[in-house]
C-alpha atoms as a PDB file:
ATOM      1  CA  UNK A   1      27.287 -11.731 -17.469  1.00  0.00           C
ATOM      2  CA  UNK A   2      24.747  -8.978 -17.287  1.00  0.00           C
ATOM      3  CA  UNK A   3      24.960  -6.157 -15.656  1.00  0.00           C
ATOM      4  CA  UNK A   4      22.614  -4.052 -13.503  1.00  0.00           C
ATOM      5  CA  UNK A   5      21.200  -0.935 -14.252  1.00  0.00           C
ATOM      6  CA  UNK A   6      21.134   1.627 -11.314  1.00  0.00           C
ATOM      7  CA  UNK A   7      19.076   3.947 -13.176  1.00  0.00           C
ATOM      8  CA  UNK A   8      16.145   1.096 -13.102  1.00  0.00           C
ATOM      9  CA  UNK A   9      16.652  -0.202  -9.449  1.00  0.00           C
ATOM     10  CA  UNK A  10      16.345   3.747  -8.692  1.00  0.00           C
ATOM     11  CA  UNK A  11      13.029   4.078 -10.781  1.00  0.00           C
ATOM     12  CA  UNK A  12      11.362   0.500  -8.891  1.00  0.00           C
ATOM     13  CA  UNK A  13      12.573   1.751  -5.834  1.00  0.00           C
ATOM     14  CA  UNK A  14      11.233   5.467  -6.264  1.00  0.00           C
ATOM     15  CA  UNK A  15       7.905   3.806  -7.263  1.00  0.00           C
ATOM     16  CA  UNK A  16       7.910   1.685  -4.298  1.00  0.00           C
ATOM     17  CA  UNK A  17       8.000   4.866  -1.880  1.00  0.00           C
ATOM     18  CA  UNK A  18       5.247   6.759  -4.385  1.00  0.00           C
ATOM     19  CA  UNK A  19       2.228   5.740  -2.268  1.00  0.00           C
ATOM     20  CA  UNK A  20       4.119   6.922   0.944  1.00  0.00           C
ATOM     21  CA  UNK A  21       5.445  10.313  -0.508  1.00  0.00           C
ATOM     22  CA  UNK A  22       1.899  11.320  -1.366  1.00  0.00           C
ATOM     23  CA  UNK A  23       0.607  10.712   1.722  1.00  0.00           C
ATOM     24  CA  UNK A  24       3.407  12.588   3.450  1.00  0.00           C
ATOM     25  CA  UNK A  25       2.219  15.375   1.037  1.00  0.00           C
ATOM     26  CA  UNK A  26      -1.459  15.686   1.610  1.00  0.00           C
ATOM     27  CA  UNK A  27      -1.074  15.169   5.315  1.00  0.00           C
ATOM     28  CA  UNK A  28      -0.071  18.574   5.345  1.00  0.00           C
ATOM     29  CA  UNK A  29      -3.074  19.996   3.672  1.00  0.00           C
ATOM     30  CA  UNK A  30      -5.841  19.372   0.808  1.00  0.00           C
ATOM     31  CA  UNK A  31      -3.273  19.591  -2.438  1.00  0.00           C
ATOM     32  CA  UNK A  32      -4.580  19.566  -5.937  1.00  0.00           C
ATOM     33  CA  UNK A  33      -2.936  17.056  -8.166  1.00  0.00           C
ATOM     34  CA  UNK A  34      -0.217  19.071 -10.092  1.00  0.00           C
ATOM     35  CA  UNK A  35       1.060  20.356  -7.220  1.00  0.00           C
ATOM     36  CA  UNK A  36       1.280  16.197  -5.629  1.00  0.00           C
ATOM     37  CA  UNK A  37       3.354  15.989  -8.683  1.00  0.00           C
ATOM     38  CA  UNK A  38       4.768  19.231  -8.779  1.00  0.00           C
ATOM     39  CA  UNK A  39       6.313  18.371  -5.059  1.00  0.00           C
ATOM     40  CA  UNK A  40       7.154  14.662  -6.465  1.00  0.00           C
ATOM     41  CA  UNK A  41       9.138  16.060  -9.075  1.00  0.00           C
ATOM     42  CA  UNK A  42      11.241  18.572  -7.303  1.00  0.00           C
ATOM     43  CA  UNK A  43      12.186  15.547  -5.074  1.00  0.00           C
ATOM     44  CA  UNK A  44      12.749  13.393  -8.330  1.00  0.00           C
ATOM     45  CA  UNK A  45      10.732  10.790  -7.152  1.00  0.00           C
ATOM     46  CA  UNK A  46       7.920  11.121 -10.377  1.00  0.00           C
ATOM     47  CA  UNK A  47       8.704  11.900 -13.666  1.00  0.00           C
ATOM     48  CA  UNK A  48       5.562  10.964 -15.744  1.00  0.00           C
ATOM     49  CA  UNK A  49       1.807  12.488 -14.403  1.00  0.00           C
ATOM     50  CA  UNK A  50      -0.122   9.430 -15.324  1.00  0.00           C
ATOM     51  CA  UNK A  51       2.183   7.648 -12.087  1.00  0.00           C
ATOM     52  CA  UNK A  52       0.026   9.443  -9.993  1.00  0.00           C
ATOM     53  CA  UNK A  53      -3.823   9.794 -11.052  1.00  0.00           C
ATOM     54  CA  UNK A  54      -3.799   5.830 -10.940  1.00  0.00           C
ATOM     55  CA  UNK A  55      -2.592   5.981  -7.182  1.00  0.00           C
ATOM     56  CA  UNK A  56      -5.065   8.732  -5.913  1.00  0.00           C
ATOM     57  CA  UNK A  57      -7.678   6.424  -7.251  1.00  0.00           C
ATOM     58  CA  UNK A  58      -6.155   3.290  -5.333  1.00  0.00           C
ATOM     59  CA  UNK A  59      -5.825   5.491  -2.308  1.00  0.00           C
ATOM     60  CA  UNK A  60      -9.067   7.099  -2.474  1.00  0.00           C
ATOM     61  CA  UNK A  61     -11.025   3.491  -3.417  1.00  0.00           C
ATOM     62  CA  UNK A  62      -9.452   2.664  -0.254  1.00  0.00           C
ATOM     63  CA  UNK A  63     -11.002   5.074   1.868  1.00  0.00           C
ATOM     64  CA  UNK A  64      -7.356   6.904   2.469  1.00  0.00           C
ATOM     65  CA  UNK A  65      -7.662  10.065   0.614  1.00  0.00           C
ATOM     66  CA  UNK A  66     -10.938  11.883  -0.317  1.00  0.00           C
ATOM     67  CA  UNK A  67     -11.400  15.040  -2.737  1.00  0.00           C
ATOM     68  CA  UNK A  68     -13.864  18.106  -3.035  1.00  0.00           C
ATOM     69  CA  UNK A  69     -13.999  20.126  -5.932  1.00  0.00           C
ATOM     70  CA  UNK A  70     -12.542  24.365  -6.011  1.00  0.00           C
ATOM     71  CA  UNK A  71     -13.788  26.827  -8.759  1.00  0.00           C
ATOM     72  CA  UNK A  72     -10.296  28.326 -10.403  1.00  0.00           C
ATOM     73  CA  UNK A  73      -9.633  31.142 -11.590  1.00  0.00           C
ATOM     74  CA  UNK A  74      -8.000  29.644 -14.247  1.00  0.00           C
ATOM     75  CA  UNK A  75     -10.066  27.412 -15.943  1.00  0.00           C
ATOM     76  CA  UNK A  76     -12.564  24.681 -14.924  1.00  0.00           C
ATOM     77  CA  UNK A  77     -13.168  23.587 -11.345  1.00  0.00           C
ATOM     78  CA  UNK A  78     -10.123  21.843  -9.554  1.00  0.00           C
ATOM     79  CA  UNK A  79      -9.964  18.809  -7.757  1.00  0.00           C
ATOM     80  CA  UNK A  80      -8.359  18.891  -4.231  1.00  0.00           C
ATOM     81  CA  UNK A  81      -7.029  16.060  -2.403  1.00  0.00           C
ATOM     82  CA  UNK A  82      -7.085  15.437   1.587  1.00  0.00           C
ATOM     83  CA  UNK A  83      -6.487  12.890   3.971  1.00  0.00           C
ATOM     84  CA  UNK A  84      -9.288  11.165   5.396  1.00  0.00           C
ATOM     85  CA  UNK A  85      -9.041   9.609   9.360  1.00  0.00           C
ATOM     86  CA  UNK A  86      -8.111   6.457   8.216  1.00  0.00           C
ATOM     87  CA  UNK A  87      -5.494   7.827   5.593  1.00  0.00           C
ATOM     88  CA  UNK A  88      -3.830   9.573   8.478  1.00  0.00           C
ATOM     89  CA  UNK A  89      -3.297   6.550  10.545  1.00  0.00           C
ATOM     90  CA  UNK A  90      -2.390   4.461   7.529  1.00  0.00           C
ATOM     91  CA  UNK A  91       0.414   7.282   7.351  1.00  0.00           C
ATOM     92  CA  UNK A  92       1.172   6.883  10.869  1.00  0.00           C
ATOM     93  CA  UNK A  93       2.101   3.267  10.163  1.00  0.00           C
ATOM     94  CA  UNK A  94       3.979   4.110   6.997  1.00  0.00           C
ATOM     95  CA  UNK A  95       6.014   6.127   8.978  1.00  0.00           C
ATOM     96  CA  UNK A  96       6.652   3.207  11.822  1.00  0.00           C
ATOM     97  CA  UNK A  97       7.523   0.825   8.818  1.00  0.00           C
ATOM     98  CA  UNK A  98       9.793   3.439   7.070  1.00  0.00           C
ATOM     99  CA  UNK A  99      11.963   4.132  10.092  1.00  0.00           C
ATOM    100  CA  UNK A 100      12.440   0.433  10.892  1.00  0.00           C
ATOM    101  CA  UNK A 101      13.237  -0.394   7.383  1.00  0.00           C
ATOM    102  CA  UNK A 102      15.769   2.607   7.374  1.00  0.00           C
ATOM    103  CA  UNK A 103      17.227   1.417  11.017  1.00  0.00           C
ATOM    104  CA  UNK A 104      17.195  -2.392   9.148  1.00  0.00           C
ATOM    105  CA  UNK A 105      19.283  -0.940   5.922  1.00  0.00           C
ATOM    106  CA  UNK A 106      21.685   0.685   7.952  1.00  0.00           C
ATOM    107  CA  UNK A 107      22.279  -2.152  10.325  1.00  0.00           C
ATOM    108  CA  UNK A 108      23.363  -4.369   7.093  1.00  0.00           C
ATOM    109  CA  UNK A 109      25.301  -1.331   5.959  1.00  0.00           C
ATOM    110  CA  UNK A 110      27.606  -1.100   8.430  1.00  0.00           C
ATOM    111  CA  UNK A 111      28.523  -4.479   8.585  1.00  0.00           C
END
């Protein structure tokens, strides 16, 4: 019989809450992209940077996220992340589908 590996259903489940999690992020301001990961991996929800540029792109393709470009200090210009209008209601529903899917999880749980 095989068994299951927790670290793995962690890592899917992690990923599955990714798109969410950045939203949450830049809906409190423009962020540049190490500090989306930065965030991500002091709540250990990303452990490799190349999870993320992919996503931005998906988000951004889908009119949920836009960018303008910074001039550093330390280095090249920087690329800065925000929430567009329809990125912040997409969030909005996120957030109705999270809570329900919490309230659903517990219901099971407590059976």
């Amino acid at each position: 019989m095989a068994t299951m590996r927790s670290g793995n259903s962690d890592a899917q489940m992690r990923k599955g809450v990714l798109e969410y999690c950045t939203l949450i992020i830049l809906s409190r301001g423009s962020c540049y992209a190490s500090d989306i990961i930065r965030e991500l991996r002091e709540a250990e929800l990303i452990v490799v940077e190349g999870t993320l540029y992919p996503l931005l792109t998906r988000q951004k393709n889908a009119g949920l996220l836009t960018y303008h470009w910074e001039e550093s200090s330390q280095g090249p210009p920087r690329k800065y992340y925000q929430l567009t209008n329809k990125g912040e209601a997409y969030l909005k529903e996120l957030d109705g589908s999270w809570h329900r899917l919490i309230a659903s999880v517990a219901k099971l749980n407590r059976r």
